[in-house]
C-alpha atoms as a PDB file:
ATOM      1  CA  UNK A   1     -60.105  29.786  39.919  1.00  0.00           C
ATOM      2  CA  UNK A   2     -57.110  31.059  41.991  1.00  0.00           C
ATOM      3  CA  UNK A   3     -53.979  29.848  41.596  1.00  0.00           C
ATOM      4  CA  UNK A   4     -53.974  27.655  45.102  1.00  0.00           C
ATOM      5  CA  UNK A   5     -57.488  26.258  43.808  1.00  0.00           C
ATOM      6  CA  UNK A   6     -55.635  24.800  40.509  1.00  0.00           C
ATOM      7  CA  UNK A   7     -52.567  23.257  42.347  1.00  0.00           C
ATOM      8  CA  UNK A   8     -54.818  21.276  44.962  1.00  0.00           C
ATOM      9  CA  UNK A   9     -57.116  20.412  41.816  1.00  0.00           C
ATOM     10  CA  UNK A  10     -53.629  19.223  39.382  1.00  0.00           C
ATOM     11  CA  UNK A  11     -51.093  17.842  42.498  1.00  0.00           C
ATOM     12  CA  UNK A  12     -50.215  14.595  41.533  1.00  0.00           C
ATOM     13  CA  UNK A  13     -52.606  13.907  38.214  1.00  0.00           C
ATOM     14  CA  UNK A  14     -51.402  14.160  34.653  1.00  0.00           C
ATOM     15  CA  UNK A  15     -52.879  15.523  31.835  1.00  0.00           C
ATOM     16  CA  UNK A  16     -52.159  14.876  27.972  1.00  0.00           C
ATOM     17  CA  UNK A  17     -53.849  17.594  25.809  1.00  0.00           C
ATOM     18  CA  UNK A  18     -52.454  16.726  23.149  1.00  0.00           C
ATOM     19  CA  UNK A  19     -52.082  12.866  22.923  1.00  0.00           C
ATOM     20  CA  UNK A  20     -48.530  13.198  22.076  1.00  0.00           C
ATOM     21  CA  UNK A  21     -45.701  11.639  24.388  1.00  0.00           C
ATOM     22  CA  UNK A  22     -47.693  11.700  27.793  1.00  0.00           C
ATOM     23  CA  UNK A  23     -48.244  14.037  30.427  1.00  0.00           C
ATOM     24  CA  UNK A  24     -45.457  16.810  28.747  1.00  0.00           C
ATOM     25  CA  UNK A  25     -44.928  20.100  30.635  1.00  0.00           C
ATOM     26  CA  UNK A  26     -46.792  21.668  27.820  1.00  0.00           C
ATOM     27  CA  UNK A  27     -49.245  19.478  28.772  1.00  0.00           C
ATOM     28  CA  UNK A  28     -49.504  20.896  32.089  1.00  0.00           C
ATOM     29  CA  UNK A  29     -49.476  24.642  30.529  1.00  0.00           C
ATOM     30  CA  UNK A  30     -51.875  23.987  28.794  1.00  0.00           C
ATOM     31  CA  UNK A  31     -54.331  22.554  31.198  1.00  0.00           C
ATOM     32  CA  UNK A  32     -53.849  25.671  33.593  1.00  0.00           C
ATOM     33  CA  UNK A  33     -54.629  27.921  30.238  1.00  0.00           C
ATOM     34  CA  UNK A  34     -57.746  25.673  29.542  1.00  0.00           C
ATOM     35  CA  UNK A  35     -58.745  26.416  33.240  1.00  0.00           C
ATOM     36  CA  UNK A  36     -58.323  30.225  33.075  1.00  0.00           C
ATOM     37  CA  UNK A  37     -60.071  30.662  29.897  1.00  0.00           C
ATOM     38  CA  UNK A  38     -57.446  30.941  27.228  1.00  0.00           C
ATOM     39  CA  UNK A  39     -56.324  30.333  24.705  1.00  0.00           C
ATOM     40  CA  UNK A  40     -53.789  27.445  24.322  1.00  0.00           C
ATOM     41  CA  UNK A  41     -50.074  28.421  23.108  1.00  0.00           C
ATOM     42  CA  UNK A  42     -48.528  26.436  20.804  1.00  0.00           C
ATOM     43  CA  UNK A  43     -44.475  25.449  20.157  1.00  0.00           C
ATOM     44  CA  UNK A  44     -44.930  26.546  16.806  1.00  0.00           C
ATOM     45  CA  UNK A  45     -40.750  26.500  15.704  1.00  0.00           C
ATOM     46  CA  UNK A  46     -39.036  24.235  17.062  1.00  0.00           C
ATOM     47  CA  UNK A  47     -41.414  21.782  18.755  1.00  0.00           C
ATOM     48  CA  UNK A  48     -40.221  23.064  21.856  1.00  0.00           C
ATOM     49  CA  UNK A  49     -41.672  25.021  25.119  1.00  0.00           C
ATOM     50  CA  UNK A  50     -38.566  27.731  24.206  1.00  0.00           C
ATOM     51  CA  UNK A  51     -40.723  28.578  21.621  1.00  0.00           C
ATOM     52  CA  UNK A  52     -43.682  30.249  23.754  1.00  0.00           C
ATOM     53  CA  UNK A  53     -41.459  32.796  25.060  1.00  0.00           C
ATOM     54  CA  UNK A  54     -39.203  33.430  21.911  1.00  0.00           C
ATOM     55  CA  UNK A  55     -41.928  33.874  19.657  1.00  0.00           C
ATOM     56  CA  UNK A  56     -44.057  35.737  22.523  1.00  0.00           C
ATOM     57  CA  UNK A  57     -44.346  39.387  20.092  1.00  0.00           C
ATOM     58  CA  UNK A  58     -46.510  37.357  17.716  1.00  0.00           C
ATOM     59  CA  UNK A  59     -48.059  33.887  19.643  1.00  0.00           C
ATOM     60  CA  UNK A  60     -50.875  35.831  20.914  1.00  0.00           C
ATOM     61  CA  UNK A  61     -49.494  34.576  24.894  1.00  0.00           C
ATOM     62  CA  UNK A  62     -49.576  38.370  25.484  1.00  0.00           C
ATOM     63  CA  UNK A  63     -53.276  39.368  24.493  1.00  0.00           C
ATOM     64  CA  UNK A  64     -54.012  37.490  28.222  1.00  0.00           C
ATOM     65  CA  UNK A  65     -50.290  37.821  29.875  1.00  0.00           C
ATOM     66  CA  UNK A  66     -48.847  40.491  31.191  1.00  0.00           C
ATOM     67  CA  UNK A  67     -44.800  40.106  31.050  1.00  0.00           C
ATOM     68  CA  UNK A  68     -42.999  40.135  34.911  1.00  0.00           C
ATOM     69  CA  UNK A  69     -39.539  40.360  35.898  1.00  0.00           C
ATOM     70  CA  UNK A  70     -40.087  39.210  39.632  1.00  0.00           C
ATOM     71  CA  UNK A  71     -42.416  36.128  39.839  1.00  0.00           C
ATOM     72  CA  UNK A  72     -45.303  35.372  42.184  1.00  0.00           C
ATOM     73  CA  UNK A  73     -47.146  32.408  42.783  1.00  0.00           C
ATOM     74  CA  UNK A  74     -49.185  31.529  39.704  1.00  0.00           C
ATOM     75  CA  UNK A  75     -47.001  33.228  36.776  1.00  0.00           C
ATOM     76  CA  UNK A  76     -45.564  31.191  34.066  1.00  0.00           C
ATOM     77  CA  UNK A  77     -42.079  30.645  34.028  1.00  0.00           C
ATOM     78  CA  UNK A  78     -40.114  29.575  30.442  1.00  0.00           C
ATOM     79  CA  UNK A  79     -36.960  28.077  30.750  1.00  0.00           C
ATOM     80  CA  UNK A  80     -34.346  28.141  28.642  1.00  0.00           C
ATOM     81  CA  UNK A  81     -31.904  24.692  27.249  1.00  0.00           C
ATOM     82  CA  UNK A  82     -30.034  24.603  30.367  1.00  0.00           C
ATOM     83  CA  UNK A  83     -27.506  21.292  30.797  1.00  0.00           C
ATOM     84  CA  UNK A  84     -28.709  19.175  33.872  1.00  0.00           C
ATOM     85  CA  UNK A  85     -31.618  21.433  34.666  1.00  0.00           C
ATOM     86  CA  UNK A  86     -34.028  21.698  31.598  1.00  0.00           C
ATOM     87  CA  UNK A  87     -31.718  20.201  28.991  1.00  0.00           C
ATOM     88  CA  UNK A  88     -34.726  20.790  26.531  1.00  0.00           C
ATOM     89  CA  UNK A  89     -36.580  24.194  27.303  1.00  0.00           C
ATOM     90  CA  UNK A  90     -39.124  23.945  30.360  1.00  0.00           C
ATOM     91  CA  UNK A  91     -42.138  25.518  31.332  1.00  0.00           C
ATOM     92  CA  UNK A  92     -43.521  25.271  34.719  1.00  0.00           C
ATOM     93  CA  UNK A  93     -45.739  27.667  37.116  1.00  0.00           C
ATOM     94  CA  UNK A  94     -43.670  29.431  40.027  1.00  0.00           C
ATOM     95  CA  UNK A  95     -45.361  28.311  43.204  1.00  0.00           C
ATOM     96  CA  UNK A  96     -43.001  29.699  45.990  1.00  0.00           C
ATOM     97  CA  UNK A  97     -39.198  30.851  46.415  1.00  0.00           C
ATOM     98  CA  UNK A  98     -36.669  29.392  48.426  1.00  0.00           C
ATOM     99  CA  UNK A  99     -33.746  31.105  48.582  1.00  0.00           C
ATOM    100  CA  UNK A 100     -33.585  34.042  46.549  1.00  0.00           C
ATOM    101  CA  UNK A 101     -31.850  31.461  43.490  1.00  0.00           C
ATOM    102  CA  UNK A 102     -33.863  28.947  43.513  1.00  0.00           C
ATOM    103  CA  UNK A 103     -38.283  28.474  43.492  1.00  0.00           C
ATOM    104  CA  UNK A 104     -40.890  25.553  43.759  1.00  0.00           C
ATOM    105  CA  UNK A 105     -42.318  25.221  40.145  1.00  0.00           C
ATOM    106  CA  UNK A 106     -45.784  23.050  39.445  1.00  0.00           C
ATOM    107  CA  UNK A 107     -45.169  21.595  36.510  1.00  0.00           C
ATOM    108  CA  UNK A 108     -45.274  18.198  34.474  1.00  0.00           C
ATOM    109  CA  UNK A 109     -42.872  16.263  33.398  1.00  0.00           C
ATOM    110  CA  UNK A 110     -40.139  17.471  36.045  1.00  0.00           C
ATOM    111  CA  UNK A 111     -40.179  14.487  38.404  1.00  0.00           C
ATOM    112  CA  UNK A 112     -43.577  13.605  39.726  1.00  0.00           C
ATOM    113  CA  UNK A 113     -45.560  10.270  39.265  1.00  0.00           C
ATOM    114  CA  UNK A 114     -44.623   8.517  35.761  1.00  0.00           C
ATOM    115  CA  UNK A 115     -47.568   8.990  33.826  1.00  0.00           C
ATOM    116  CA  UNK A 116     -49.232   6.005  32.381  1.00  0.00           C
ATOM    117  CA  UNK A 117     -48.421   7.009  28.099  1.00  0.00           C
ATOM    118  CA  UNK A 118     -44.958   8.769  29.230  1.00  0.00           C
ATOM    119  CA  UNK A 119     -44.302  12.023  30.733  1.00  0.00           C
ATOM    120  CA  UNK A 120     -45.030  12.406  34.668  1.00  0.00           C
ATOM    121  CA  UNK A 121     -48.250  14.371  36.055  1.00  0.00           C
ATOM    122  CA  UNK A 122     -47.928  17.909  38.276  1.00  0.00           C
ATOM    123  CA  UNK A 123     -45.621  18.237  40.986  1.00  0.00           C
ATOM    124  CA  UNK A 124     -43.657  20.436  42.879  1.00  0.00           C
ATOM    125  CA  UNK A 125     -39.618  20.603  41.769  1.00  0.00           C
ATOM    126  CA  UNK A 126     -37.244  22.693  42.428  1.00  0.00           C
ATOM    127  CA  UNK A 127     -35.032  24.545  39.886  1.00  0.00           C
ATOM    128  CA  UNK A 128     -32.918  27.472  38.850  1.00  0.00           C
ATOM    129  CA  UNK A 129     -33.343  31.055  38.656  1.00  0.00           C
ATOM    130  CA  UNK A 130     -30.846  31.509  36.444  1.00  0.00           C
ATOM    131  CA  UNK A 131     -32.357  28.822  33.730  1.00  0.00           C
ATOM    132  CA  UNK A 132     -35.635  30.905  33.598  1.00  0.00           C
ATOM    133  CA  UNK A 133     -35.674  33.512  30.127  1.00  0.00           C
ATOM    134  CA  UNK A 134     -35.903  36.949  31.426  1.00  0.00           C
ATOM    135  CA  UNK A 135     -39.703  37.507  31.746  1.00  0.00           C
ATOM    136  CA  UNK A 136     -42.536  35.147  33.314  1.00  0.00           C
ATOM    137  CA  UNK A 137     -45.895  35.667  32.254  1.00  0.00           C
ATOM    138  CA  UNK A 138     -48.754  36.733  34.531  1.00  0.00           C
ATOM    139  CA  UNK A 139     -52.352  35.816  34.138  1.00  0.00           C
ATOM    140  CA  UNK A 140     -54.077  38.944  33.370  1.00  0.00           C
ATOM    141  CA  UNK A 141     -56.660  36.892  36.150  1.00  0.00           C
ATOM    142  CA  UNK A 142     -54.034  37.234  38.500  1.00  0.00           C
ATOM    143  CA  UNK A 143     -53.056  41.404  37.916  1.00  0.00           C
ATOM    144  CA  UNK A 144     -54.070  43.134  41.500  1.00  0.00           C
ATOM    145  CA  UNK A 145     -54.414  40.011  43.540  1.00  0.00           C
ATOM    146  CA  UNK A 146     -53.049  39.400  47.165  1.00  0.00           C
ATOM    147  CA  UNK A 147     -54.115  36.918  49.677  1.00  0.00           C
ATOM    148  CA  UNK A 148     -53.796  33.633  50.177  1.00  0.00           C
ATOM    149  CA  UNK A 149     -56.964  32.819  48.637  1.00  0.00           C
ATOM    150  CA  UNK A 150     -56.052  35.084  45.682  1.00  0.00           C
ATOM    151  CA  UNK A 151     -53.258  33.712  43.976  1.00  0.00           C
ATOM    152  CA  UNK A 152     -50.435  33.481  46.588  1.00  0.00           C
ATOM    153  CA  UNK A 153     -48.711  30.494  48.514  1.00  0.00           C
ATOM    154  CA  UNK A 154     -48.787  30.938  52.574  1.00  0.00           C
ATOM    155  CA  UNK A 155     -45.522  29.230  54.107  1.00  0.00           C
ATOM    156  CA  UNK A 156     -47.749  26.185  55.394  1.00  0.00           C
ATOM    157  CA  UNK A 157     -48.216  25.342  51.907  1.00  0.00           C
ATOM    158  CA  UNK A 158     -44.737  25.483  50.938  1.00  0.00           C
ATOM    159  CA  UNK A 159     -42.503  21.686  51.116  1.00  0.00           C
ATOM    160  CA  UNK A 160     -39.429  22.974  54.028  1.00  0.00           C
ATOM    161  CA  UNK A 161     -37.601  19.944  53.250  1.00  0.00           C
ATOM    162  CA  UNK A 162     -37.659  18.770  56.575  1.00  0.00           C
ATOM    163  CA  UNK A 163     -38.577  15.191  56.154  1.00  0.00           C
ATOM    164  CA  UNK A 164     -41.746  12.905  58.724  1.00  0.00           C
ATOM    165  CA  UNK A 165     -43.578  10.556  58.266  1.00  0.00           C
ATOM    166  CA  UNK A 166     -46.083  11.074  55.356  1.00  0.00           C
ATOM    167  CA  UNK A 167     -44.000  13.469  53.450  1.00  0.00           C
ATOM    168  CA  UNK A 168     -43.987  13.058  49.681  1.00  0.00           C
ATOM    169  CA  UNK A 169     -40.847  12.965  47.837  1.00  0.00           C
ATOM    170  CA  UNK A 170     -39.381  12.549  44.835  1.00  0.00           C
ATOM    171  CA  UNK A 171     -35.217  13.476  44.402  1.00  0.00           C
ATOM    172  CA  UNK A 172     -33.007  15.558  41.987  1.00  0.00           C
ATOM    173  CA  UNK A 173     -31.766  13.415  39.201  1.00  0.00           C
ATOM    174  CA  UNK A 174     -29.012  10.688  40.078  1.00  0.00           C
ATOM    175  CA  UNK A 175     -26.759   9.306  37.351  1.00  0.00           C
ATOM    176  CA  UNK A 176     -26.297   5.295  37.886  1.00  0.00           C
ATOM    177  CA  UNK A 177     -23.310   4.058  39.167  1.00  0.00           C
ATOM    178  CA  UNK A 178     -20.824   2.390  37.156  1.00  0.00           C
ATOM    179  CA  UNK A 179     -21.720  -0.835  38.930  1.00  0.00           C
ATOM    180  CA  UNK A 180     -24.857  -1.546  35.798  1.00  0.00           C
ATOM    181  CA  UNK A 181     -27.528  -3.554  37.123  1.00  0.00           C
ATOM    182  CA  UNK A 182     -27.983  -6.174  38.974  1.00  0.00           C
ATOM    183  CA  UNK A 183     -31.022  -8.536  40.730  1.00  0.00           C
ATOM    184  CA  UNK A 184     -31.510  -8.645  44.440  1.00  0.00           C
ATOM    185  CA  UNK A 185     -34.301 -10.219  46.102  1.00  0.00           C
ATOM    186  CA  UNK A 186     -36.158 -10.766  42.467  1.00  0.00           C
ATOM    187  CA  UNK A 187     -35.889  -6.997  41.614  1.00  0.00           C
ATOM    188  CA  UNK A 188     -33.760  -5.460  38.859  1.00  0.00           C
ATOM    189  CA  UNK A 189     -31.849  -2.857  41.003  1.00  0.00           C
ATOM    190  CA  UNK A 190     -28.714  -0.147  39.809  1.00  0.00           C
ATOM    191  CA  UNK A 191     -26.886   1.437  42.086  1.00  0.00           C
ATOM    192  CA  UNK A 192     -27.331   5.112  43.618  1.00  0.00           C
ATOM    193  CA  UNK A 193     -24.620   6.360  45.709  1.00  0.00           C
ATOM    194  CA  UNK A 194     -26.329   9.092  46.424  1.00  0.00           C
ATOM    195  CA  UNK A 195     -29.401   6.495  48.589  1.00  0.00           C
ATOM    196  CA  UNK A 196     -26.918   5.134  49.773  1.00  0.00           C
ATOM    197  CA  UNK A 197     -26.592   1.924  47.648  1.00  0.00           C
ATOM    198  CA  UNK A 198     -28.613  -0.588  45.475  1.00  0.00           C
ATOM    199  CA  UNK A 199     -32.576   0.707  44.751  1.00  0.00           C
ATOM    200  CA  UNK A 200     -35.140  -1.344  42.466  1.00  0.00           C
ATOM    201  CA  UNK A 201     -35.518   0.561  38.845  1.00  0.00           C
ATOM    202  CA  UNK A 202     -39.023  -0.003  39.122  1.00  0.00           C
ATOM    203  CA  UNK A 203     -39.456   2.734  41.386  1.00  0.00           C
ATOM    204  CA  UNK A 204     -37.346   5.107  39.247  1.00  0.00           C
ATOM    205  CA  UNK A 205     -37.739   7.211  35.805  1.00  0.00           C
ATOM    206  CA  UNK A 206     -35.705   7.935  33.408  1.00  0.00           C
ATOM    207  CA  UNK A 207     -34.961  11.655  33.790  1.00  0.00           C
ATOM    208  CA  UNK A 208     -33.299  12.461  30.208  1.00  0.00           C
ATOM    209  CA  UNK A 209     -31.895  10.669  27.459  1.00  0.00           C
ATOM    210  CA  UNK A 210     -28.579  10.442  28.560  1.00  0.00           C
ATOM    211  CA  UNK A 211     -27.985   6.990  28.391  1.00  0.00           C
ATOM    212  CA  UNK A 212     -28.992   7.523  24.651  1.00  0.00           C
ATOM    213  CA  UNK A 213     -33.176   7.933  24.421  1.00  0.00           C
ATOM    214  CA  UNK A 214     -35.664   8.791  27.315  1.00  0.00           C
ATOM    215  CA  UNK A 215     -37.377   5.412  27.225  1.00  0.00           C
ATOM    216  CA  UNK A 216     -37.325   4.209  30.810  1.00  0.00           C
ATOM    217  CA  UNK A 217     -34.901   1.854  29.412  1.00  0.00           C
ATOM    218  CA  UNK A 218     -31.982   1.821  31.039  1.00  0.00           C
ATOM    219  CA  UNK A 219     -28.866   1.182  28.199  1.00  0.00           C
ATOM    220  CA  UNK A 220     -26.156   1.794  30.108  1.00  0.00           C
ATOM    221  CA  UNK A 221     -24.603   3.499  32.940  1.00  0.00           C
ATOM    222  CA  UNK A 222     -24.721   7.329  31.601  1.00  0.00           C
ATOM    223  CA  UNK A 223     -28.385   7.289  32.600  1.00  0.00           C
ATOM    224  CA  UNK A 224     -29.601   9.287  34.891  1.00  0.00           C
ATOM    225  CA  UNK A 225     -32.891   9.178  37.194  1.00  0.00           C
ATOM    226  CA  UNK A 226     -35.229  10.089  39.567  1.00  0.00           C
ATOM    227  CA  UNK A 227     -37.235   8.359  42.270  1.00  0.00           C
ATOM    228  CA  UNK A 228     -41.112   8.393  41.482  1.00  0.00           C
ATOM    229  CA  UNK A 229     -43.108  10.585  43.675  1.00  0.00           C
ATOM    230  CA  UNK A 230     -43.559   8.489  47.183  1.00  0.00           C
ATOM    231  CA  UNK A 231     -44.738   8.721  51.100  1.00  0.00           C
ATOM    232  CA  UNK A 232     -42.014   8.592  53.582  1.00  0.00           C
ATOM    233  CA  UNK A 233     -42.905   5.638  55.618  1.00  0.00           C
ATOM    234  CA  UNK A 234     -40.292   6.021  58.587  1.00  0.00           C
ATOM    235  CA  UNK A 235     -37.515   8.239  59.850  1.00  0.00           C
ATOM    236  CA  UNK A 236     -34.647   7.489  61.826  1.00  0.00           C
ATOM    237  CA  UNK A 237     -33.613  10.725  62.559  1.00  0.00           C
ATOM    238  CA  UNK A 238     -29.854   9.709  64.505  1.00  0.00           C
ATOM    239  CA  UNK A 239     -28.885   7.542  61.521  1.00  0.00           C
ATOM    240  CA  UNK A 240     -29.963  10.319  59.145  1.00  0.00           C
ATOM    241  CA  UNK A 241     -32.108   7.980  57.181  1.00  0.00           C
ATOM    242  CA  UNK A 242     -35.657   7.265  55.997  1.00  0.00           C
ATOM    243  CA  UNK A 243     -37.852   4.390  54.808  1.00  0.00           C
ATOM    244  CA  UNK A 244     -39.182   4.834  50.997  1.00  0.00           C
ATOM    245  CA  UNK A 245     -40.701   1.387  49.269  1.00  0.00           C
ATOM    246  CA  UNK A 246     -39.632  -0.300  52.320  1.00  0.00           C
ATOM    247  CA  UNK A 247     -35.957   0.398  51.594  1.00  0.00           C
ATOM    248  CA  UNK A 248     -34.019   2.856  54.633  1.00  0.00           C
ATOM    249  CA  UNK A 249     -31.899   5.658  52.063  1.00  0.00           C
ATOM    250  CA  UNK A 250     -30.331   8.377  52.661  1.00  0.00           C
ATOM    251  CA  UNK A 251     -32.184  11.162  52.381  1.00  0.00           C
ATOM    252  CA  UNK A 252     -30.203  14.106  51.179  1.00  0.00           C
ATOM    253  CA  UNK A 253     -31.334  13.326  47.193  1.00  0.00           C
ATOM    254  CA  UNK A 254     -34.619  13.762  48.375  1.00  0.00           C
ATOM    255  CA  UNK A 255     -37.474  16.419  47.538  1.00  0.00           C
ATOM    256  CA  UNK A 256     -40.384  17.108  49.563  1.00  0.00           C
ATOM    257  CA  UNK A 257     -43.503  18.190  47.431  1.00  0.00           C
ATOM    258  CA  UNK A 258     -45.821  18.052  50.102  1.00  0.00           C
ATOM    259  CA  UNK A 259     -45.865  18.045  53.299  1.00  0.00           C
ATOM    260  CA  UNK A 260     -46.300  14.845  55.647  1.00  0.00           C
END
């Protein structure tokens, strides 16, 4: 399976290999191992997904990896603790640069659809360079490909951020505003500036656990979240908005993960 073939099969779905916590981004690095034939990598030390590139010299990731300092689509990035980024390690699979700092990941757990036990199933998010550790690891499956139908991402399948009708978004993470909660129209709503105003928690996630655990529960107003994975429904192009749940928001928080 090339690496193309795996992202139209994961987009969207969650996977829990473990039954532990959801739809983890281990989770998701593990599936794509499970697909290509190998063996699964553990976080043996700490618990954490730092651990399968600290502990690379003796997990056995290298018997099927070779390590790469410049990423294409399909290699496995690690990254490391990284404050308002991956505040707890990270691993995702680099789908497509950007801008020479930042990449498309496919990953779990980073901002897609809330998965039903916890966690969030694959999307597309982008993130950091400069949080990655210093090596990805390639598929030995993927040493000597080329081609779009060998491993690499053609610009029509990467998101340009240029929102229509039937893109899907998510956003970057949003802390609440100071404003708490409140109910409008029969929904529990806090407040995002950066939407524009008031938006209904139920179409949000928790993103970490800085309001004090990553429950979903809002406890107060250091939380911070994301909107869950949705179709743009309308654009109005001269008011710089667009429809999401019915609601017009701004949409500079936004991320497209596919495009409409």
């Amino acid at each position: 399976m090339t690496y193309l073939e795996f992202k139209q099969m994961v987009l969207g779905k969650g996977y829990d290999i473990d039954k532990y916590y959801g739809a983890q981004c281990w989770d998701g690095a593990a599936e794509y191992w499970s697909v290509l034939g190998y063996p699964i990598i553990h976080c043996s030390q700490s618990g954490y997904v730092k651990d399968i590139w600290n502990l690379r010299k003796t997990n056995g990731i290298l018997n099927n990896h070779k390590e790469v300092t410049v990423m294409k689509p399909g290699d496995i990035a690690v990254f490391k603790e990284v404050a308002n980024w991956t505040p707890y390690s990270h691993i995702a699979i680099f789908d497509s640069d950007i801008d020479g700092k930042y990449g498309w990941f496919l990953g779990q757990n980073q901002g897609g659809t809330p998965y039903s036990t916890g966690g969030a199933c694959f999307n597309l998010c982008r993130l950091p360079y400069y949080a990655t550790f210093d090596t990805a690891f390639r598929p030995n499956a993927l040493l000597g490909t080329s081609g779009s139908g060998n491993g690499t991402t053609t610009v029509t399948d990467k998101p340009d951020q240029i929102l229509e009708v039937g893109s899907v978004v998510s956003s970057v993470p949003m802390k609440i505003g100071n404003q708490g909660l409140t109910s409008i129209n029969g929904d529990v709503c806090c407040y995002l500036s950066q939407l524009g105003g008031w938006f209904p928690i139920k179409y949000v996630s928790e993103y970490d656990a800085s309001d004090g655990a990553k429950d979903n529960y809002l406890a107060n107003t250091k939380a911070r979240v994301y909107v869950n994975q949705t179709t743009v429904q309308a654009v109005n192009a001269g008011a710089n908005l667009v429809q999401i749940y019915g609601i017009w928001v701004d949409p500079t928080p936004l991320l497209e993960v596919r495009n409409g």
